[in-house]
PDB file of N, CA and C in Angstrom:
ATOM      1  N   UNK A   1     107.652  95.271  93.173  1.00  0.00           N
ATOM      2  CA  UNK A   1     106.241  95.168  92.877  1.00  0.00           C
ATOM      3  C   UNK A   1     105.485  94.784  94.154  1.00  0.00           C
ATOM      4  N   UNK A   2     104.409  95.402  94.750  1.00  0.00           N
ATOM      5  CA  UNK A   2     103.565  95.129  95.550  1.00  0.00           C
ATOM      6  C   UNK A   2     102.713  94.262  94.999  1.00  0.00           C
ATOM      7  N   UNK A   3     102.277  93.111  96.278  1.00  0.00           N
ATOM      8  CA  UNK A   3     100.776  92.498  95.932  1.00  0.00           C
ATOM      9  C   UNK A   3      99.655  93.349  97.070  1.00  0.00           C
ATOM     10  N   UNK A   4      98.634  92.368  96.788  1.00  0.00           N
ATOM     11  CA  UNK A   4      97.676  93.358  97.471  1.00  0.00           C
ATOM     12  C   UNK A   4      97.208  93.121  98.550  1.00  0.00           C
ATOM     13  N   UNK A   5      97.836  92.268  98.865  1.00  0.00           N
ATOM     14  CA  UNK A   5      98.245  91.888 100.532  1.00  0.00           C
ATOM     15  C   UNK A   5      99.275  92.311 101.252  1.00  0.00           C
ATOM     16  N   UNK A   6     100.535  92.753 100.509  1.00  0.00           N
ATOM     17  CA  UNK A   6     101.334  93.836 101.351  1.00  0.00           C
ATOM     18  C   UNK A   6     101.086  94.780 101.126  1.00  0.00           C
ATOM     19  N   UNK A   7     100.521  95.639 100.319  1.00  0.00           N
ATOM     20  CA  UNK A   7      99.658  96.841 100.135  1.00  0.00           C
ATOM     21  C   UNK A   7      98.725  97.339 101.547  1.00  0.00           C
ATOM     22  N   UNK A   8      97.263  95.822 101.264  1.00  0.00           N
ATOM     23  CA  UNK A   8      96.668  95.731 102.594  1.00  0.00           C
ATOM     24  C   UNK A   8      97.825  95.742 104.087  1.00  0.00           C
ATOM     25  N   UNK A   9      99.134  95.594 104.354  1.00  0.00           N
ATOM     26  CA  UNK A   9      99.817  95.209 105.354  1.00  0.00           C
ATOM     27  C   UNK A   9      99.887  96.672 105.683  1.00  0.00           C
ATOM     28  N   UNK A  10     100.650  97.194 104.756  1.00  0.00           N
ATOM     29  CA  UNK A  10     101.276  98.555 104.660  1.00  0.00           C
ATOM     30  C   UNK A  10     100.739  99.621 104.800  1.00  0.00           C
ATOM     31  N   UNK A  11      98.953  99.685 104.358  1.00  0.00           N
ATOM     32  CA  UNK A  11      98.368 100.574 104.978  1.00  0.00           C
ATOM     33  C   UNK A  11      97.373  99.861 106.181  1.00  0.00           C
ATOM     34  N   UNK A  12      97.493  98.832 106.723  1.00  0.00           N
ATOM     35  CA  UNK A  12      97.162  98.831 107.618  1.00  0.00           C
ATOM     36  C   UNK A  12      97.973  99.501 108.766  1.00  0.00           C
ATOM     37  N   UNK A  13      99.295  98.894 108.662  1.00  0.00           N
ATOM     38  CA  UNK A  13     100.389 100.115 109.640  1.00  0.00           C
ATOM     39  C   UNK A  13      99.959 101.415 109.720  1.00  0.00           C
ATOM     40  N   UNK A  14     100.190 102.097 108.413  1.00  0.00           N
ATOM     41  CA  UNK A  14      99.768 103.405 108.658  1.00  0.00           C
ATOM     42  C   UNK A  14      98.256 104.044 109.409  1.00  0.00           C
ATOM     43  N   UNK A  15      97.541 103.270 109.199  1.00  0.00           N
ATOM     44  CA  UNK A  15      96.489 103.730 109.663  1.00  0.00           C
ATOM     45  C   UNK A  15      96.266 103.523 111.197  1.00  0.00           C
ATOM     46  N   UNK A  16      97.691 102.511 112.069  1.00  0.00           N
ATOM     47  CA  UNK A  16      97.316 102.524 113.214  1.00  0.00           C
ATOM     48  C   UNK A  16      98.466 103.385 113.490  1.00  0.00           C
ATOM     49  N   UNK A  17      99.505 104.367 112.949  1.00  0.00           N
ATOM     50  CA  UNK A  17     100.055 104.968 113.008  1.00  0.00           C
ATOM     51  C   UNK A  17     101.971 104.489 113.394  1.00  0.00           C
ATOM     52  N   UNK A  18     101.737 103.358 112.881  1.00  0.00           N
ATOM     53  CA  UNK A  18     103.045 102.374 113.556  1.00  0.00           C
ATOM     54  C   UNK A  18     104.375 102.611 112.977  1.00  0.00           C
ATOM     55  N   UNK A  19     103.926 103.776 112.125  1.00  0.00           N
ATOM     56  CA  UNK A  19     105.397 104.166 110.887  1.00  0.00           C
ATOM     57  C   UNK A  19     106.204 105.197 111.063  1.00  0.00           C
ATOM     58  N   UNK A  20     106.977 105.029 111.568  1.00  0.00           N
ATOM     59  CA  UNK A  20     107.852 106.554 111.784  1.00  0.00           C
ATOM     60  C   UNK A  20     108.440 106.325 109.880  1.00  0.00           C
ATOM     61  N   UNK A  21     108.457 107.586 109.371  1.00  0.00           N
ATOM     62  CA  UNK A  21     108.683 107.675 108.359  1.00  0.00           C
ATOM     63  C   UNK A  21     110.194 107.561 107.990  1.00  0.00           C
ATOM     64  N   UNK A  22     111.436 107.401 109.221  1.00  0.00           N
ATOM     65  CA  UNK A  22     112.661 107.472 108.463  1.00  0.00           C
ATOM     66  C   UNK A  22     112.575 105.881 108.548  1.00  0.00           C
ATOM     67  N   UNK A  23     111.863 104.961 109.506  1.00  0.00           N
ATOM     68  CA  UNK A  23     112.139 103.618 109.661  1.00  0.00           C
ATOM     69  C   UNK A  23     111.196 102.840 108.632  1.00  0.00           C
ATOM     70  N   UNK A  24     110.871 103.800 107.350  1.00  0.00           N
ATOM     71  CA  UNK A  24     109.518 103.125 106.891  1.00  0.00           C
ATOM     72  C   UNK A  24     110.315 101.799 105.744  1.00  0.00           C
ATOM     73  N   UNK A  25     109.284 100.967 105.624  1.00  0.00           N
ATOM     74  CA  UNK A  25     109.288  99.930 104.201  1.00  0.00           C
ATOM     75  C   UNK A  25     109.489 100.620 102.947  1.00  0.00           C
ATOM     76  N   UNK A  26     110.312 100.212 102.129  1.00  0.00           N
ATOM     77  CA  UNK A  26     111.147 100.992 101.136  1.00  0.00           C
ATOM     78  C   UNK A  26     109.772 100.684  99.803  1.00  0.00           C
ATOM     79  N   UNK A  27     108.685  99.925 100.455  1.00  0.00           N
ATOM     80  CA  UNK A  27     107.684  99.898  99.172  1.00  0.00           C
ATOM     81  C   UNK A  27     106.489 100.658  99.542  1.00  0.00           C
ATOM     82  N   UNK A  28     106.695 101.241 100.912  1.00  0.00           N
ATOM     83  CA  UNK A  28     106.080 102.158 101.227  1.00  0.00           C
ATOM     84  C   UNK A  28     106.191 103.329 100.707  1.00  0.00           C
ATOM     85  N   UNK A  29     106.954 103.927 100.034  1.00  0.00           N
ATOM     86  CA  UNK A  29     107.513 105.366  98.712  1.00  0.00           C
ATOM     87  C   UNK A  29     106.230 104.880  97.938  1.00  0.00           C
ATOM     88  N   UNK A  30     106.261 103.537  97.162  1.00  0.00           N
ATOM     89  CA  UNK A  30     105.454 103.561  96.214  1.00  0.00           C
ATOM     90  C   UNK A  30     103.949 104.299  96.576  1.00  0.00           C
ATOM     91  N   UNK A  31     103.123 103.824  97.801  1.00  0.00           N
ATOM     92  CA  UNK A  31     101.769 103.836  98.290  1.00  0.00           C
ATOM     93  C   UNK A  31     101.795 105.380  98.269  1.00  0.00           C
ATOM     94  N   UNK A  32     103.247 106.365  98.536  1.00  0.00           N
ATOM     95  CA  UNK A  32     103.081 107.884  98.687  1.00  0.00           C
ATOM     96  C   UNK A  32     103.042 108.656  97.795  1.00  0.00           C
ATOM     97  N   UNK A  33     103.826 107.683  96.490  1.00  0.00           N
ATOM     98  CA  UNK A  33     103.626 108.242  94.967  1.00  0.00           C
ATOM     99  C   UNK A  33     102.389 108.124  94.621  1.00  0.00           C
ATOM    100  N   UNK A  34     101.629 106.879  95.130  1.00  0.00           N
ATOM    101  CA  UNK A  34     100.320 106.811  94.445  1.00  0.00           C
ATOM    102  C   UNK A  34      98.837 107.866  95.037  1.00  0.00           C
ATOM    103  N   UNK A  35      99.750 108.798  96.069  1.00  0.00           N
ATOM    104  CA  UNK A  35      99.071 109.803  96.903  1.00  0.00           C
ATOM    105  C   UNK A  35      98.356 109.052  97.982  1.00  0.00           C
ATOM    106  N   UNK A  36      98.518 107.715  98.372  1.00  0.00           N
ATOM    107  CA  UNK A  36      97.589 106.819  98.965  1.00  0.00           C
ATOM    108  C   UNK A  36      98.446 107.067 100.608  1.00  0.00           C
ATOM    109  N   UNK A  37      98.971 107.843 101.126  1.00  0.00           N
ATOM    110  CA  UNK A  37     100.197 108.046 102.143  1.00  0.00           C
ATOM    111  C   UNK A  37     101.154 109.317 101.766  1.00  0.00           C
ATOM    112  N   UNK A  38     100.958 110.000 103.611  1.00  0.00           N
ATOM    113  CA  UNK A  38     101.351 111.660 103.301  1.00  0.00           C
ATOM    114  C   UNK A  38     102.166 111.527 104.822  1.00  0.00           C
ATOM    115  N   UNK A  39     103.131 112.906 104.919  1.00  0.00           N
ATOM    116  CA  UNK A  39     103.797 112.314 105.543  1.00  0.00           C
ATOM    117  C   UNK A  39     103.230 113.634 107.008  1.00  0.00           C
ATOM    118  N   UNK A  40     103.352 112.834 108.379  1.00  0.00           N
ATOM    119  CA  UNK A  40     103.122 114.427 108.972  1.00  0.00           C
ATOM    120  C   UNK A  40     104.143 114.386 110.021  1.00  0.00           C
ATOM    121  N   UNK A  41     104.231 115.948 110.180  1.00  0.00           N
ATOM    122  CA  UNK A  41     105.051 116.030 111.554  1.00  0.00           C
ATOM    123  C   UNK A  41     104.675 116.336 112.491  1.00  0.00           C
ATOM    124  N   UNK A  42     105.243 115.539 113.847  1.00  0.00           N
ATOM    125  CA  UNK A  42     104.188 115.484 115.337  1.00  0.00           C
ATOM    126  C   UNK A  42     105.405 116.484 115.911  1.00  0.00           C
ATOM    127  N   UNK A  43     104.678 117.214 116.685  1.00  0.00           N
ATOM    128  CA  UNK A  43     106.188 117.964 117.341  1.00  0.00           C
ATOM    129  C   UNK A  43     106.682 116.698 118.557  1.00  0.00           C
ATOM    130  N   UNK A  44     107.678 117.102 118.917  1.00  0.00           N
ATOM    131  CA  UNK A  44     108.342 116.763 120.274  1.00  0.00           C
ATOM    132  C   UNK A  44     107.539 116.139 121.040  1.00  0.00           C
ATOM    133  N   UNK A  45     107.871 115.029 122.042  1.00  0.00           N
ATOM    134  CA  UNK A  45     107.270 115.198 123.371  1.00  0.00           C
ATOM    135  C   UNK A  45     108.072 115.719 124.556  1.00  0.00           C
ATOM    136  N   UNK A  46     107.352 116.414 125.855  1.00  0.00           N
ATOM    137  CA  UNK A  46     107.837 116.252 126.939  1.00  0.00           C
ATOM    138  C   UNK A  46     108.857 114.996 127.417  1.00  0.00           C
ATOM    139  N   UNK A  47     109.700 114.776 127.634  1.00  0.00           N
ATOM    140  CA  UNK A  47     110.328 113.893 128.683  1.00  0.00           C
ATOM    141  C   UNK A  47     110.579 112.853 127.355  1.00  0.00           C
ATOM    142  N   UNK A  48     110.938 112.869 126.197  1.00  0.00           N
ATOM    143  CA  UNK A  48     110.744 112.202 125.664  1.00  0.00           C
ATOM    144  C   UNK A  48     112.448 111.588 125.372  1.00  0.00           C
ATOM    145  N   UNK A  49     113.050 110.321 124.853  1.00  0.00           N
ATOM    146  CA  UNK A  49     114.200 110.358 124.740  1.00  0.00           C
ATOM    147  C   UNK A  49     115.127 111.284 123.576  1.00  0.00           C
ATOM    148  N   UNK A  50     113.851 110.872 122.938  1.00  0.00           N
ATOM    149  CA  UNK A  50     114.091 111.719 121.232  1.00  0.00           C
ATOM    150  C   UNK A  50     113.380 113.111 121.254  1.00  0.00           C
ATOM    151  N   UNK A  51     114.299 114.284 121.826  1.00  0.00           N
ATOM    152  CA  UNK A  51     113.653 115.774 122.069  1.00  0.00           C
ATOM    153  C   UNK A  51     113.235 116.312 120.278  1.00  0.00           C
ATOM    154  N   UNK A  52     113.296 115.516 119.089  1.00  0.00           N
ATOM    155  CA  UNK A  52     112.988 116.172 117.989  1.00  0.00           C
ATOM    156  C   UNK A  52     111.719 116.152 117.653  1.00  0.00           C
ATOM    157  N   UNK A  53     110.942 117.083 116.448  1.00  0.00           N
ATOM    158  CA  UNK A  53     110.234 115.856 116.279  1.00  0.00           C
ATOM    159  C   UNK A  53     109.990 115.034 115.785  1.00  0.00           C
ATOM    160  N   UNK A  54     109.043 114.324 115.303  1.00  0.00           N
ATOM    161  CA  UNK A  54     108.860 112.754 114.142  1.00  0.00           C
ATOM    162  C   UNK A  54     108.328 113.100 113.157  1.00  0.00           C
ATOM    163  N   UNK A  55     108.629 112.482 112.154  1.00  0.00           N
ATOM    164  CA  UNK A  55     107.620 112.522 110.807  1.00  0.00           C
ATOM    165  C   UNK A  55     106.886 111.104 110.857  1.00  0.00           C
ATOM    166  N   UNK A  56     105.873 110.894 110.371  1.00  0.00           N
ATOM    167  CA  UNK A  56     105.303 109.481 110.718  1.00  0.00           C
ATOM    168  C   UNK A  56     104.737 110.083 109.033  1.00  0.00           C
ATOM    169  N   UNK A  57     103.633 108.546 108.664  1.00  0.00           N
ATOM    170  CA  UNK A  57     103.159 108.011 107.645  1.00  0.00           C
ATOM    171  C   UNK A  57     101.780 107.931 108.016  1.00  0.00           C
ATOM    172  N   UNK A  58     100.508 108.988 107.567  1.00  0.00           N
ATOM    173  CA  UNK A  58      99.221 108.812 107.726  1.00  0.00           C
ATOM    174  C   UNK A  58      98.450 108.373 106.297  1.00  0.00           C
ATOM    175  N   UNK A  59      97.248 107.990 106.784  1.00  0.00           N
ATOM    176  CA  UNK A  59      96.836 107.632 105.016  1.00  0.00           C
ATOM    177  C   UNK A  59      95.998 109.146 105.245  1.00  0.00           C
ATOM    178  N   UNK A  60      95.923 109.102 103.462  1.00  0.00           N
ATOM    179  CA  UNK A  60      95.307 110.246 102.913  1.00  0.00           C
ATOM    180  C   UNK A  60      94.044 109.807 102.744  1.00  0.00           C
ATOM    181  N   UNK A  61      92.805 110.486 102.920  1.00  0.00           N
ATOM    182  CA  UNK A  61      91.741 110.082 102.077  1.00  0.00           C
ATOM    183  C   UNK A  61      91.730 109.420 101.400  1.00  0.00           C
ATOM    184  N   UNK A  62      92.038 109.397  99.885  1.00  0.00           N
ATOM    185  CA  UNK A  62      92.054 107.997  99.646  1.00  0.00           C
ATOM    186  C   UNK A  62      92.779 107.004  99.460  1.00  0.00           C
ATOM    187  N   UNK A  63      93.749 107.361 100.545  1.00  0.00           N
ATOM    188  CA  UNK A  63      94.161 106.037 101.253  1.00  0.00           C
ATOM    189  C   UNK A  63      93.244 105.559 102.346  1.00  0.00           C
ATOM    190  N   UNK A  64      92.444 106.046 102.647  1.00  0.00           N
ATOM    191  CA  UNK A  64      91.396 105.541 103.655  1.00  0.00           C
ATOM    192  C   UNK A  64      90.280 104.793 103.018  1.00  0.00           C
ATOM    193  N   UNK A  65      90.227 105.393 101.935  1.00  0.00           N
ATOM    194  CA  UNK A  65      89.187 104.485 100.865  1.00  0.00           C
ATOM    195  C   UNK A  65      89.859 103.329 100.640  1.00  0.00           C
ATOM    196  N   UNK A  66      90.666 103.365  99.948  1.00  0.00           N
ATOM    197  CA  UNK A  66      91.848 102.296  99.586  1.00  0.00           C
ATOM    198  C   UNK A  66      91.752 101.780 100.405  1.00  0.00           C
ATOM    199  N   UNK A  67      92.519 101.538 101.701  1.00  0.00           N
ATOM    200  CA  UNK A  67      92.186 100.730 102.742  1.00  0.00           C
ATOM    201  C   UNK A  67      90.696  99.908 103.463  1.00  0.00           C
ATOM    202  N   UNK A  68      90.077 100.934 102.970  1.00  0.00           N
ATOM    203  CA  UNK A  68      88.928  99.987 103.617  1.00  0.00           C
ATOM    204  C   UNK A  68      88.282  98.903 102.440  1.00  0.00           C
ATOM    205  N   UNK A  69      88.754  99.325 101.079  1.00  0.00           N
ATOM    206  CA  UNK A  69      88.179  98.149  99.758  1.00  0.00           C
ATOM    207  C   UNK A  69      89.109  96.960  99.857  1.00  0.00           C
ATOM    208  N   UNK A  70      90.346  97.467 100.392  1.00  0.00           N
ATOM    209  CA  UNK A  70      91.512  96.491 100.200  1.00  0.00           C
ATOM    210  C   UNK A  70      90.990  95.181 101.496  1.00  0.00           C
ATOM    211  N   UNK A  71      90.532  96.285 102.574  1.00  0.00           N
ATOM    212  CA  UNK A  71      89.840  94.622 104.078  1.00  0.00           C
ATOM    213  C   UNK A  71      88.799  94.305 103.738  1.00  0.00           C
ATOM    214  N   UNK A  72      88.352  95.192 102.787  1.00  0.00           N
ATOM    215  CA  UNK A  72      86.638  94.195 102.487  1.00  0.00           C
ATOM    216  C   UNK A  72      86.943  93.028 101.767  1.00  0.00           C
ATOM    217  N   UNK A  73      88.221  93.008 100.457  1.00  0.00           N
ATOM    218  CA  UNK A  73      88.714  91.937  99.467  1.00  0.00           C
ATOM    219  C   UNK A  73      89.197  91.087 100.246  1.00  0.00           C
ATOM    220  N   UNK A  74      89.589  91.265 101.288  1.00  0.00           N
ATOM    221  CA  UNK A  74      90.695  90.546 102.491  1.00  0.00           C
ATOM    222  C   UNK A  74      89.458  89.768 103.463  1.00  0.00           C
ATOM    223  N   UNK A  75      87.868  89.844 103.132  1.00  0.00           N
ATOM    224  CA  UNK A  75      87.296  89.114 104.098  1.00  0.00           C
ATOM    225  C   UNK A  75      86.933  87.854 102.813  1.00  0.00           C
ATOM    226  N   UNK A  76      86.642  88.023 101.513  1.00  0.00           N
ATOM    227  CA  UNK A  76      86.135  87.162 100.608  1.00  0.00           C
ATOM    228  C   UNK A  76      87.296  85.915 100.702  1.00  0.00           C
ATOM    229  N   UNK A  77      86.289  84.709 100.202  1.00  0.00           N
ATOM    230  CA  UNK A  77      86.672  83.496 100.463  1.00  0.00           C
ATOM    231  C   UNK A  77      87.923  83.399  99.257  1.00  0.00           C
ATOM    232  N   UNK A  78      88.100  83.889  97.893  1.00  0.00           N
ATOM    233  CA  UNK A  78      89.129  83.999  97.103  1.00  0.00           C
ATOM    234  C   UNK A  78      90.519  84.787  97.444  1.00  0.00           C
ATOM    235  N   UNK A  79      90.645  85.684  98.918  1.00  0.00           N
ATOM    236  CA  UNK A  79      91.450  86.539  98.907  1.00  0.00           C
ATOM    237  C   UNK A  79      92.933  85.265  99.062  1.00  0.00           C
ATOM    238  N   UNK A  80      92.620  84.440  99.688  1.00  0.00           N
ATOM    239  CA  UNK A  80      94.104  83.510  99.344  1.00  0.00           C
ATOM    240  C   UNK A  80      94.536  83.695  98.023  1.00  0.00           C
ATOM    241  N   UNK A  81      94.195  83.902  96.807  1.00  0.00           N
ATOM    242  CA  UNK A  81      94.802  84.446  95.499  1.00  0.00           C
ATOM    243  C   UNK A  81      95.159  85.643  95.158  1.00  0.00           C
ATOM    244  N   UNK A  82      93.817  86.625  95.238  1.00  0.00           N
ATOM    245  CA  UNK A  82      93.861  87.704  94.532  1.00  0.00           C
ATOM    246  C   UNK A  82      94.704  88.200  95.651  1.00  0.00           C
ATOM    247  N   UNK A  83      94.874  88.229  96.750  1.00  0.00           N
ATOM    248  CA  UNK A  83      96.374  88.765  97.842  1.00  0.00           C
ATOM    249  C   UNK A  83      96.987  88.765  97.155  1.00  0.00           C
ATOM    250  N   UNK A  84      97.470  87.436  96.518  1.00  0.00           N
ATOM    251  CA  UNK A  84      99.044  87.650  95.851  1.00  0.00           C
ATOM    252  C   UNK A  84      98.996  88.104  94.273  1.00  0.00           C
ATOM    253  N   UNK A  85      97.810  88.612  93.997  1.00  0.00           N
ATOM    254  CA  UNK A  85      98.194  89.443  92.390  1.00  0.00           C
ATOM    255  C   UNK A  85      98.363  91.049  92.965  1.00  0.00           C
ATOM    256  N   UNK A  86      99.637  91.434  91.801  1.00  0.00           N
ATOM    257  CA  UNK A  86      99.808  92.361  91.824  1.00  0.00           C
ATOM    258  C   UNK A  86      99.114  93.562  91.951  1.00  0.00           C
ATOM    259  N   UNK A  87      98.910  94.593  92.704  1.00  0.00           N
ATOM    260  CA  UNK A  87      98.484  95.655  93.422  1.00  0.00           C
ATOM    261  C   UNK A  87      98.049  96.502  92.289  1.00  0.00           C
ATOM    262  N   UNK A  88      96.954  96.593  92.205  1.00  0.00           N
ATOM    263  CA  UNK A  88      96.550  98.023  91.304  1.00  0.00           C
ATOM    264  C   UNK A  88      95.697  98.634  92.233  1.00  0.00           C
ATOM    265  N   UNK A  89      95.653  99.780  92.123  1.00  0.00           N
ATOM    266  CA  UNK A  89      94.797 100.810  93.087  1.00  0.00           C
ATOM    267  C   UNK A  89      93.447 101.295  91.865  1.00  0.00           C
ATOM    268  N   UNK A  90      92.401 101.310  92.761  1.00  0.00           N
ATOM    269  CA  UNK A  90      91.257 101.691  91.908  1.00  0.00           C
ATOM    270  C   UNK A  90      91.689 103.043  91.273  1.00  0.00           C
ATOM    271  N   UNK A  91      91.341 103.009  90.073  1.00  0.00           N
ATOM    272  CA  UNK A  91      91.448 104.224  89.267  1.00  0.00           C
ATOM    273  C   UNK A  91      90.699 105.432  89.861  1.00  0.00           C
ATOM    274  N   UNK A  92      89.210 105.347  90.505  1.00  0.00           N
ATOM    275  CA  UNK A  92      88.602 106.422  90.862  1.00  0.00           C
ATOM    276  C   UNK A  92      89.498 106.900  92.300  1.00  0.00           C
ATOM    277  N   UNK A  93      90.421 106.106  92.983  1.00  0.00           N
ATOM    278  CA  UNK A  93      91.248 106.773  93.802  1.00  0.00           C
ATOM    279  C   UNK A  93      91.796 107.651  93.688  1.00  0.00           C
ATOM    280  N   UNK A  94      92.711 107.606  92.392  1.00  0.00           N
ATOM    281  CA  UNK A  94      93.410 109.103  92.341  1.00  0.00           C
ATOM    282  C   UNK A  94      92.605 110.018  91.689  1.00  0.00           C
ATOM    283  N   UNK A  95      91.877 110.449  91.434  1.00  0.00           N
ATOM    284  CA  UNK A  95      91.503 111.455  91.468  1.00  0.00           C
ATOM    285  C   UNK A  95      91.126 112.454  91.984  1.00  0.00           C
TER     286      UNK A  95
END
């Protein structure tokens, strides 16, 4: 079960792009079921050690929504609580 402070953690990563997708957080699946996280592939680099390429973890639209309601809850003076209740994603997200 996610709260909504590792939720907020988890797409904060993604959104600075810090996730290679085979090294990802195993509660990170959940955020991709919830369509909130998609996966992309970067080709190769030049000179790189790893000649393949990567799959990494971007947010989707609305995972970008999601993310930005989740740091606005994360500036209010109550977020020491509601952080730690369990994670629901706004309903008008998935759609």
């Amino acid at each position: 079960m996610l709260s909504n402070e590792e939720s907020l953690r988890l797409l904060r990563l993604v959104y600075h792009r810090q996730i290679p997708w085979t090294k990802k957080p195993k509660k990170l699946v959940t955020l991709r079921n919830l369509g909130l996280v998609e996966i992309q592939r970067l080709p190769p680099r030049v000179h790189a050690r790893v000649p393949e390429p990567i799959d990494i973890a971007i947010l989707t639209e609305p995972g970008q929504e999601e993310f930005a309601r989740l740091e606005k809850m994360a500036s209010l003076p109550d977020w020491q609580w509601t952080g730690l209740l369990a994670y629901q994603v706004k309903p008008e997200t998935l759609l």
